[in-house]
PDB file of N, CA and C in Angstrom:
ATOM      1  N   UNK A   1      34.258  -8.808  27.478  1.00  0.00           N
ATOM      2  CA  UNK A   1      33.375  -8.226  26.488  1.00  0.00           C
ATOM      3  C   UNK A   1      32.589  -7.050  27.059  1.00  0.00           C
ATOM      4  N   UNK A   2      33.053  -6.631  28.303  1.00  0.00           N
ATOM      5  CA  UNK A   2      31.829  -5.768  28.936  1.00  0.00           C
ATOM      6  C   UNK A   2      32.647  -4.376  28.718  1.00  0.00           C
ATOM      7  N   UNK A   3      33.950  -4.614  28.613  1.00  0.00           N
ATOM      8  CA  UNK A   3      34.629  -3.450  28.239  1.00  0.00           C
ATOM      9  C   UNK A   3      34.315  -2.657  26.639  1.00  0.00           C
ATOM     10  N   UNK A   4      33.699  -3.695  25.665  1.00  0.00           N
ATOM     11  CA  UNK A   4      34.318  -3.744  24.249  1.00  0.00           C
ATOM     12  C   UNK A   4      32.889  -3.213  23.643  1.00  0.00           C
ATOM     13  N   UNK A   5      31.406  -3.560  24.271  1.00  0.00           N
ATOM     14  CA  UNK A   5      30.362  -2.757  23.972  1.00  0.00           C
ATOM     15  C   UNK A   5      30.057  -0.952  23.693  1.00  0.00           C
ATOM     16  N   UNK A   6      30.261  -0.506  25.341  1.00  0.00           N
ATOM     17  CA  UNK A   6      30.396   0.719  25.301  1.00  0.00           C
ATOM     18  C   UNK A   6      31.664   1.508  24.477  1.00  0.00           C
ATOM     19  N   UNK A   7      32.818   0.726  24.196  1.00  0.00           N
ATOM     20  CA  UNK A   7      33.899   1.684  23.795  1.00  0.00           C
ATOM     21  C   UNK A   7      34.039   2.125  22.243  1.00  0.00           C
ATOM     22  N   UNK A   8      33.553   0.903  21.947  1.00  0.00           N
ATOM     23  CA  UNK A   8      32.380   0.484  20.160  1.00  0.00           C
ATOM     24  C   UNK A   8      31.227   1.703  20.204  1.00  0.00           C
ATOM     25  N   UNK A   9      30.289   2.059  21.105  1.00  0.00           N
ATOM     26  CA  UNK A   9      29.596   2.856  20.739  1.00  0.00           C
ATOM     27  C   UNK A   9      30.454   4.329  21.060  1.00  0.00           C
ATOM     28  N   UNK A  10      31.716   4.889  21.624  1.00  0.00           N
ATOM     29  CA  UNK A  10      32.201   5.992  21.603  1.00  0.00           C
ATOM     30  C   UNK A  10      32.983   6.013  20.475  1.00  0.00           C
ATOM     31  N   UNK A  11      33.595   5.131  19.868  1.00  0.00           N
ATOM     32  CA  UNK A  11      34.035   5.301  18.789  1.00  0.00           C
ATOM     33  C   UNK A  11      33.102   5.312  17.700  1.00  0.00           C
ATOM     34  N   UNK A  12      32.139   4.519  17.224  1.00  0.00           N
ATOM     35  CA  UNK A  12      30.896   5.291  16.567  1.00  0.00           C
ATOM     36  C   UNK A  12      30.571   7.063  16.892  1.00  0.00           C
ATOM     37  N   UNK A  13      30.465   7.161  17.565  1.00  0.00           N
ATOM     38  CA  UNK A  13      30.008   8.531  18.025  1.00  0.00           C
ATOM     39  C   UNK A  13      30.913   9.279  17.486  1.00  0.00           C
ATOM     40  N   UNK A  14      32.254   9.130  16.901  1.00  0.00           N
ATOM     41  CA  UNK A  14      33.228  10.077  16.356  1.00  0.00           C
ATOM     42  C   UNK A  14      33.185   9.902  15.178  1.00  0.00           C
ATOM     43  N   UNK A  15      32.632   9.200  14.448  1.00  0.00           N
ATOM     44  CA  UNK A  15      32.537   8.829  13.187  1.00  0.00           C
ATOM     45  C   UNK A  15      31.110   9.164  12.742  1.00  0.00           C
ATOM     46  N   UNK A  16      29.972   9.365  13.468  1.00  0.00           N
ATOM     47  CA  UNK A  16      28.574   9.546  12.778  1.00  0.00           C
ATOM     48  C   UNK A  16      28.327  10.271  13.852  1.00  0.00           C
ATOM     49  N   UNK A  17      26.804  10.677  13.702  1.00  0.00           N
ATOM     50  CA  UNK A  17      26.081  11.239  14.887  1.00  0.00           C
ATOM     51  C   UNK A  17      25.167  10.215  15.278  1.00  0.00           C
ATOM     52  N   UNK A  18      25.715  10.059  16.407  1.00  0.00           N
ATOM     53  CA  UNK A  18      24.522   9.174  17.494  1.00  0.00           C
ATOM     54  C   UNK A  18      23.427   9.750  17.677  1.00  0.00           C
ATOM     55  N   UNK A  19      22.039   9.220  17.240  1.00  0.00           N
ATOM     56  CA  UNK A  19      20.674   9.806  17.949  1.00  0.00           C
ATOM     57  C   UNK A  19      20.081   8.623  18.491  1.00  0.00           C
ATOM     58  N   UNK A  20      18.825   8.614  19.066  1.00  0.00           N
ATOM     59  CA  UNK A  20      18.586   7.222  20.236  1.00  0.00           C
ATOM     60  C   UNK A  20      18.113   6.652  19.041  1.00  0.00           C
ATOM     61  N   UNK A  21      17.359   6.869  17.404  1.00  0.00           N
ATOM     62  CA  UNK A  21      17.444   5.364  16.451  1.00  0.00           C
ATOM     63  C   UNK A  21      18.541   4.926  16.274  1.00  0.00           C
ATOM     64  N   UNK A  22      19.757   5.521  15.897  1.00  0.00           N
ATOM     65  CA  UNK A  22      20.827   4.576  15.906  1.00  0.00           C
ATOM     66  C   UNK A  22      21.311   3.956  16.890  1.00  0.00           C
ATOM     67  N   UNK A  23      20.934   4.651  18.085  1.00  0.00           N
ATOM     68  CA  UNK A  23      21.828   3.681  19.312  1.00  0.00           C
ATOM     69  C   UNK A  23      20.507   2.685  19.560  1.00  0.00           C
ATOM     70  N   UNK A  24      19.232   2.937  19.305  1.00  0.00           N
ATOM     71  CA  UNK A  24      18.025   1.313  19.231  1.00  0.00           C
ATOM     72  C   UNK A  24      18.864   0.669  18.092  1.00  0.00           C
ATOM     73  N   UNK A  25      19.491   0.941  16.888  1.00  0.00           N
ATOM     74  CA  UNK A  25      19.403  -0.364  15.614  1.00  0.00           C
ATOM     75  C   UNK A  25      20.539  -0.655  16.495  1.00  0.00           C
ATOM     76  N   UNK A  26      21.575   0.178  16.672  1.00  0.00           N
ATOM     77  CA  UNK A  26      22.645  -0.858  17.593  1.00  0.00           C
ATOM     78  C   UNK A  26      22.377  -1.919  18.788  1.00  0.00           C
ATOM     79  N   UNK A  27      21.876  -1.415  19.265  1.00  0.00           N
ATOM     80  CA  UNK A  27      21.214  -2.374  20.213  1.00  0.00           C
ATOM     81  C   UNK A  27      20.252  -3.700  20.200  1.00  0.00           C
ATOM     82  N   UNK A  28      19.816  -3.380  18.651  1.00  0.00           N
ATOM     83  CA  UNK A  28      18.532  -4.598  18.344  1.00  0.00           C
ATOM     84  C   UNK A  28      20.010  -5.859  17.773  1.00  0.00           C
ATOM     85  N   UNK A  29      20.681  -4.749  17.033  1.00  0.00           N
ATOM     86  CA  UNK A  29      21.869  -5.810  16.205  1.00  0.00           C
ATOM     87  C   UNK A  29      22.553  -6.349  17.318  1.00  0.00           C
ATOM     88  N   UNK A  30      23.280  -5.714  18.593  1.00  0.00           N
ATOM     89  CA  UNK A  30      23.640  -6.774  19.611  1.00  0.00           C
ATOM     90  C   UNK A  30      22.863  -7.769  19.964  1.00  0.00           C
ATOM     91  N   UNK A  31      21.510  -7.213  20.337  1.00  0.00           N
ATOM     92  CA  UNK A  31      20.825  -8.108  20.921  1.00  0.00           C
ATOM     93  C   UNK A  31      20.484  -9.083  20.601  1.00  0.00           C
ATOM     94  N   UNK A  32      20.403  -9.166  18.717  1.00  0.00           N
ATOM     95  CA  UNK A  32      20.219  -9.867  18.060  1.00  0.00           C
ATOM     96  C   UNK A  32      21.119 -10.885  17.678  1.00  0.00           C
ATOM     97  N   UNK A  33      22.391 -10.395  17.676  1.00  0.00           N
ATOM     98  CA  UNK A  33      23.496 -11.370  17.780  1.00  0.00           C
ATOM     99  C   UNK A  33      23.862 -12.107  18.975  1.00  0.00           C
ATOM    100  N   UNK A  34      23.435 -11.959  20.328  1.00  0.00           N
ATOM    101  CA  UNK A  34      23.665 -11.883  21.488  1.00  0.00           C
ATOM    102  C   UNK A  34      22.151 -13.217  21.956  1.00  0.00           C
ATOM    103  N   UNK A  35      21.439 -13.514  20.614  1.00  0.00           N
ATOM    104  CA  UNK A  35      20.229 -14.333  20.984  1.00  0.00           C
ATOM    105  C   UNK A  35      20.297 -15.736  20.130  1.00  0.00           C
ATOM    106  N   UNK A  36      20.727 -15.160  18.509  1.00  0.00           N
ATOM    107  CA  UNK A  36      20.640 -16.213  17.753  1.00  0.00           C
ATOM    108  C   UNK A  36      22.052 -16.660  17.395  1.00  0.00           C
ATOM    109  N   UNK A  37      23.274 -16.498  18.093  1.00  0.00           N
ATOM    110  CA  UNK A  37      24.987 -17.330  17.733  1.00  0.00           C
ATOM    111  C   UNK A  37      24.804 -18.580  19.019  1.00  0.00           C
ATOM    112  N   UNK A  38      24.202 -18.313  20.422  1.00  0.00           N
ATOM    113  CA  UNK A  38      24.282 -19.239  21.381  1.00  0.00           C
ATOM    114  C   UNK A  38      23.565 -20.274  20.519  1.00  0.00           C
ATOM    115  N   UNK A  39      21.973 -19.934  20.385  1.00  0.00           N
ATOM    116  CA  UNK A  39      21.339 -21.117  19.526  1.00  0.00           C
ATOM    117  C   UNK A  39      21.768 -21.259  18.280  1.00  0.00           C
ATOM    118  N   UNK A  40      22.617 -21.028  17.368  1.00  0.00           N
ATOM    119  CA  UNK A  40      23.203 -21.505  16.269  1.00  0.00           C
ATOM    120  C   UNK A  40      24.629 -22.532  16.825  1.00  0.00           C
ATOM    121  N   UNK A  41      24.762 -22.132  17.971  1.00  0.00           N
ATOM    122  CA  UNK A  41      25.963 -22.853  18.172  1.00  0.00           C
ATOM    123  C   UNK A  41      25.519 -24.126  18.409  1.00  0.00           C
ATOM    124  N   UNK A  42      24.133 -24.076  19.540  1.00  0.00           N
ATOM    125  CA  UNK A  42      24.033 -25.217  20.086  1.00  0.00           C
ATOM    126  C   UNK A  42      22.923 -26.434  18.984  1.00  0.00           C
ATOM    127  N   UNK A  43      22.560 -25.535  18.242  1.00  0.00           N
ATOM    128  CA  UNK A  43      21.693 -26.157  16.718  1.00  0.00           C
ATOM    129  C   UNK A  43      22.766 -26.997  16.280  1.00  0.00           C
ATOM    130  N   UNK A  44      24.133 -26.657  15.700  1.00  0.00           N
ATOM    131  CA  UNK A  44      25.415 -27.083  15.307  1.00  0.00           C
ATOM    132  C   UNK A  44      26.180 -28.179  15.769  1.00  0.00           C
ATOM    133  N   UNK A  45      26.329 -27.948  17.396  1.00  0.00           N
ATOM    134  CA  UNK A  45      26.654 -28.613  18.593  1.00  0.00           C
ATOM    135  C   UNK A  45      26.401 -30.230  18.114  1.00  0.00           C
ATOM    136  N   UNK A  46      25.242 -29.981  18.229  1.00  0.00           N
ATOM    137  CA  UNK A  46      24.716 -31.783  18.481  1.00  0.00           C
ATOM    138  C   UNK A  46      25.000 -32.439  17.144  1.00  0.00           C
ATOM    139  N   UNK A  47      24.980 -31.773  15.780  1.00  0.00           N
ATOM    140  CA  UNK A  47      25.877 -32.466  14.605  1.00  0.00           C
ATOM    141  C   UNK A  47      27.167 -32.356  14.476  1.00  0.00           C
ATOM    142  N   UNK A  48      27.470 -31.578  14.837  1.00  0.00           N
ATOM    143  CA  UNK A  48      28.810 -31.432  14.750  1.00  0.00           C
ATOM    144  C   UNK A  48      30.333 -31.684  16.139  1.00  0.00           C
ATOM    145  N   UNK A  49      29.578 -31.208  16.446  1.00  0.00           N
ATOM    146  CA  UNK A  49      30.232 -31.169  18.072  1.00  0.00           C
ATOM    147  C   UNK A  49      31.289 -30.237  18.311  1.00  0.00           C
ATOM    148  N   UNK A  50      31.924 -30.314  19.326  1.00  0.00           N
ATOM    149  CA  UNK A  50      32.521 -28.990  19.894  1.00  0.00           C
ATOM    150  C   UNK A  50      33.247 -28.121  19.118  1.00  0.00           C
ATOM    151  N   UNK A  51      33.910 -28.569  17.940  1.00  0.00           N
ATOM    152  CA  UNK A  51      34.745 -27.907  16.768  1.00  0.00           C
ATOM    153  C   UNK A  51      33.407 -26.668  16.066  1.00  0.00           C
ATOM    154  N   UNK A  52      32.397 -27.026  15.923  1.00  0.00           N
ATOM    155  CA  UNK A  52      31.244 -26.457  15.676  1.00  0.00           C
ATOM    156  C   UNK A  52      31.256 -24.822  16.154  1.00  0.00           C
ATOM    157  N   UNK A  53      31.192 -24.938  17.353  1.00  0.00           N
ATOM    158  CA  UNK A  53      31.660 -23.565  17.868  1.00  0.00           C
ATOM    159  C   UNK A  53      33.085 -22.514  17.621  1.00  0.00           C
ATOM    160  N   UNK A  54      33.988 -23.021  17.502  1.00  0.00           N
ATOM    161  CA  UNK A  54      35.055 -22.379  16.922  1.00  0.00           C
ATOM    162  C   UNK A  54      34.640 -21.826  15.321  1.00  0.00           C
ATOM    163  N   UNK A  55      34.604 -22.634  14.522  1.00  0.00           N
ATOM    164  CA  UNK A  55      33.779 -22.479  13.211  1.00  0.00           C
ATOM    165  C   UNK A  55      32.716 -21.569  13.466  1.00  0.00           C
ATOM    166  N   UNK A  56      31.535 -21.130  14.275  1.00  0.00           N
ATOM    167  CA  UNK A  56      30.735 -20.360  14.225  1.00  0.00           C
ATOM    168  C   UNK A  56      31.660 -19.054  14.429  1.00  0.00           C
ATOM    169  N   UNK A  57      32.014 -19.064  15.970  1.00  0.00           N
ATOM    170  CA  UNK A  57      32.899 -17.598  16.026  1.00  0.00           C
ATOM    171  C   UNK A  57      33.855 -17.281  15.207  1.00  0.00           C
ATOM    172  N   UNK A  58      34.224 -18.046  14.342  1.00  0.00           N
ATOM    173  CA  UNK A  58      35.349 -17.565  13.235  1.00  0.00           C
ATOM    174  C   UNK A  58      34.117 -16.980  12.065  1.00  0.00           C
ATOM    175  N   UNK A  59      33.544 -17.571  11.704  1.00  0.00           N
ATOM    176  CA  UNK A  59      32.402 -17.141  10.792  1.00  0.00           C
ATOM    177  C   UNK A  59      31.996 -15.915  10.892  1.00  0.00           C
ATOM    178  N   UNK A  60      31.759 -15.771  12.325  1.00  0.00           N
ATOM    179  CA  UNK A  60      30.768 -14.310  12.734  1.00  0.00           C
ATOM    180  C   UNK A  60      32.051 -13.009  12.788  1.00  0.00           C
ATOM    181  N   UNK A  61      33.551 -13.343  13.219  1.00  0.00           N
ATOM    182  CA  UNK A  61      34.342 -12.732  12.968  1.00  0.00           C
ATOM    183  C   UNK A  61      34.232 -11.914  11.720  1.00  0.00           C
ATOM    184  N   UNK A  62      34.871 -13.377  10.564  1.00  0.00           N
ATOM    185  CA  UNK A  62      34.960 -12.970   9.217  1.00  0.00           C
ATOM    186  C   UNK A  62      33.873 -11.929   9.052  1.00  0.00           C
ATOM    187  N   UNK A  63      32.292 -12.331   9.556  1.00  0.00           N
ATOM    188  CA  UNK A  63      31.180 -11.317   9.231  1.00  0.00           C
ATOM    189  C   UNK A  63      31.048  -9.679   9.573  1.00  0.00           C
ATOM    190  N   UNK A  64      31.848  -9.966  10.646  1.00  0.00           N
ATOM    191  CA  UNK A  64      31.790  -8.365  11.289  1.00  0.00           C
ATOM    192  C   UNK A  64      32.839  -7.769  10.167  1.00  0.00           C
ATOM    193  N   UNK A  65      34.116  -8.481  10.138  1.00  0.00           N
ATOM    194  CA  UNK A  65      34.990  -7.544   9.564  1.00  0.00           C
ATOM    195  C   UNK A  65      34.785  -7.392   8.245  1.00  0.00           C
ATOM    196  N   UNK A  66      33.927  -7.843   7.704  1.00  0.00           N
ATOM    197  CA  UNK A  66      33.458  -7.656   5.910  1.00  0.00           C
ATOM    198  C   UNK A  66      32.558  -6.790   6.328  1.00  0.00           C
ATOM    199  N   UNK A  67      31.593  -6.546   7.188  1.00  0.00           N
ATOM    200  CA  UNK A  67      30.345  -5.480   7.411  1.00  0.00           C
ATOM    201  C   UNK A  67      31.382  -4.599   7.348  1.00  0.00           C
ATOM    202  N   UNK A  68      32.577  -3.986   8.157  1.00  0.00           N
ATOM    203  CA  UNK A  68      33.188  -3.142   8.953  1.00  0.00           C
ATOM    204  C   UNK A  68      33.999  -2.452   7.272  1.00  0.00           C
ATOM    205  N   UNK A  69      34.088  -3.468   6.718  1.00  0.00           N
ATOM    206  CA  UNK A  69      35.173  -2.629   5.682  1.00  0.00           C
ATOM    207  C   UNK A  69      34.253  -2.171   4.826  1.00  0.00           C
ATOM    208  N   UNK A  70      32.844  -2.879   4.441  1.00  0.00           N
ATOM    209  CA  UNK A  70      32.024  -2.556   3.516  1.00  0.00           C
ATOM    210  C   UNK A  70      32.083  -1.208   3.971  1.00  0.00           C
ATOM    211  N   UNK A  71      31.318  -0.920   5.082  1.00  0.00           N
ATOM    212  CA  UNK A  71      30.918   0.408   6.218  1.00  0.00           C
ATOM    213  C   UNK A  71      32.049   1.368   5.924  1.00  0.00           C
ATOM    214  N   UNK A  72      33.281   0.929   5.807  1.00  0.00           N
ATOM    215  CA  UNK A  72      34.577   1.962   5.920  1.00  0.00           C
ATOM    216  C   UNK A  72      34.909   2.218   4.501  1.00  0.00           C
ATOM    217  N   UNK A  73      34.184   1.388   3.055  1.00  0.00           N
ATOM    218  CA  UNK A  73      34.325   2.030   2.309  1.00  0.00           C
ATOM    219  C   UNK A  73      33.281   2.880   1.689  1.00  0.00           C
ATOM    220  N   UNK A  74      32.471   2.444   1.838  1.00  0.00           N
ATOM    221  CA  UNK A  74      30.474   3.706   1.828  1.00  0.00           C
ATOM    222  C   UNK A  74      30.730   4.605   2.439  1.00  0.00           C
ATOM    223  N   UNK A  75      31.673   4.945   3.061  1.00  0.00           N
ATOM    224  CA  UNK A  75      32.099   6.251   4.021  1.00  0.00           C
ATOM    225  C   UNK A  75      33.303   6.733   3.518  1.00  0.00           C
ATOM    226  N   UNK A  76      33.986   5.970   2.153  1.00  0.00           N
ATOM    227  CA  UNK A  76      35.301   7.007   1.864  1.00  0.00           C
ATOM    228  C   UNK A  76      36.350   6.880   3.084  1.00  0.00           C
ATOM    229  N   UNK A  77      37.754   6.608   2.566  1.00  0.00           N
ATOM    230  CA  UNK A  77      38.890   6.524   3.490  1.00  0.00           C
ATOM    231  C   UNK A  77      39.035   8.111   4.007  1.00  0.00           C
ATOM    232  N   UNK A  78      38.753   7.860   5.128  1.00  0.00           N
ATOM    233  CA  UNK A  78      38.987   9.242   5.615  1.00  0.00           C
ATOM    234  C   UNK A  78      40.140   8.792   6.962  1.00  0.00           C
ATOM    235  N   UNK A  79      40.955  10.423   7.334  1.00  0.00           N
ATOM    236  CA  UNK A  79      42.182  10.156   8.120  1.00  0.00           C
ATOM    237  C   UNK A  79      41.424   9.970   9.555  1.00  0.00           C
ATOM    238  N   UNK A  80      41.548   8.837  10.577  1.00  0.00           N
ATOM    239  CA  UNK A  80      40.715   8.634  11.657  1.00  0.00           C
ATOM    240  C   UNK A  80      41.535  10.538  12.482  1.00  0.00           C
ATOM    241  N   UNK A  81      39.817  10.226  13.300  1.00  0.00           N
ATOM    242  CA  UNK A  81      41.081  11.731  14.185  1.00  0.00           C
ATOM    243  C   UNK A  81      41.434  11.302  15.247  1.00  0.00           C
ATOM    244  N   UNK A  82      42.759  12.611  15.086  1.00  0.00           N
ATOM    245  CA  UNK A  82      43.565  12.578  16.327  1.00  0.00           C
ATOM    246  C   UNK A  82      43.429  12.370  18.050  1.00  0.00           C
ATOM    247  N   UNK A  83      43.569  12.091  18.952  1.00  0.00           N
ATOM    248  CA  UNK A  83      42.998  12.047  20.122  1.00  0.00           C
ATOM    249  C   UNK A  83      43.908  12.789  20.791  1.00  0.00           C
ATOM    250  N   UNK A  84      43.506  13.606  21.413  1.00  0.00           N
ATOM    251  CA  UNK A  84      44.045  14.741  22.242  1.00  0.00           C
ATOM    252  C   UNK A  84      45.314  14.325  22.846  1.00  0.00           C
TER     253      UNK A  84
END
């Protein structure tokens, strides 16, 4: 995952303009996800037990990729660009 942070914010950067508020809301939203999925897991954990966790990260999946398409259609299908 240490690869998949920074390469997420260069590909943002080709798609919008990065200024340091957007790279803070990005950062509050990692951080924020990065604070409350461990303790949702382990909230879960003790009723549910280890299946609990699979079910969360599938959840938060599904979540990103519904944010991601919402995001990709408020922005109009546009042709990604080319890379040198």
């Amino acid at each position: 995952m240490a690869t998949v942070f920074p390469t997420t914010l260069a590909l943002a950067e080709r798609h919008m303009t990065i200024t340091g508020r957007v790279t803070g809301w990005l950062l509050v939203g990692a951080s924020a996800g990065g604070m409350f999925l461990p303790w949702f897991i382990g909230q879960l954990f003790d009723v549910y037990g280890p299946y609990a966790t699979m079910r969360i990260i599938v959840g938060d999946f599904c979540l990103a990729l519904a944010v991601l398409v919402l995001l990709t259609k408020a922005r109009g299908l546009q042709a990604a660009p080319r890379l040198p």
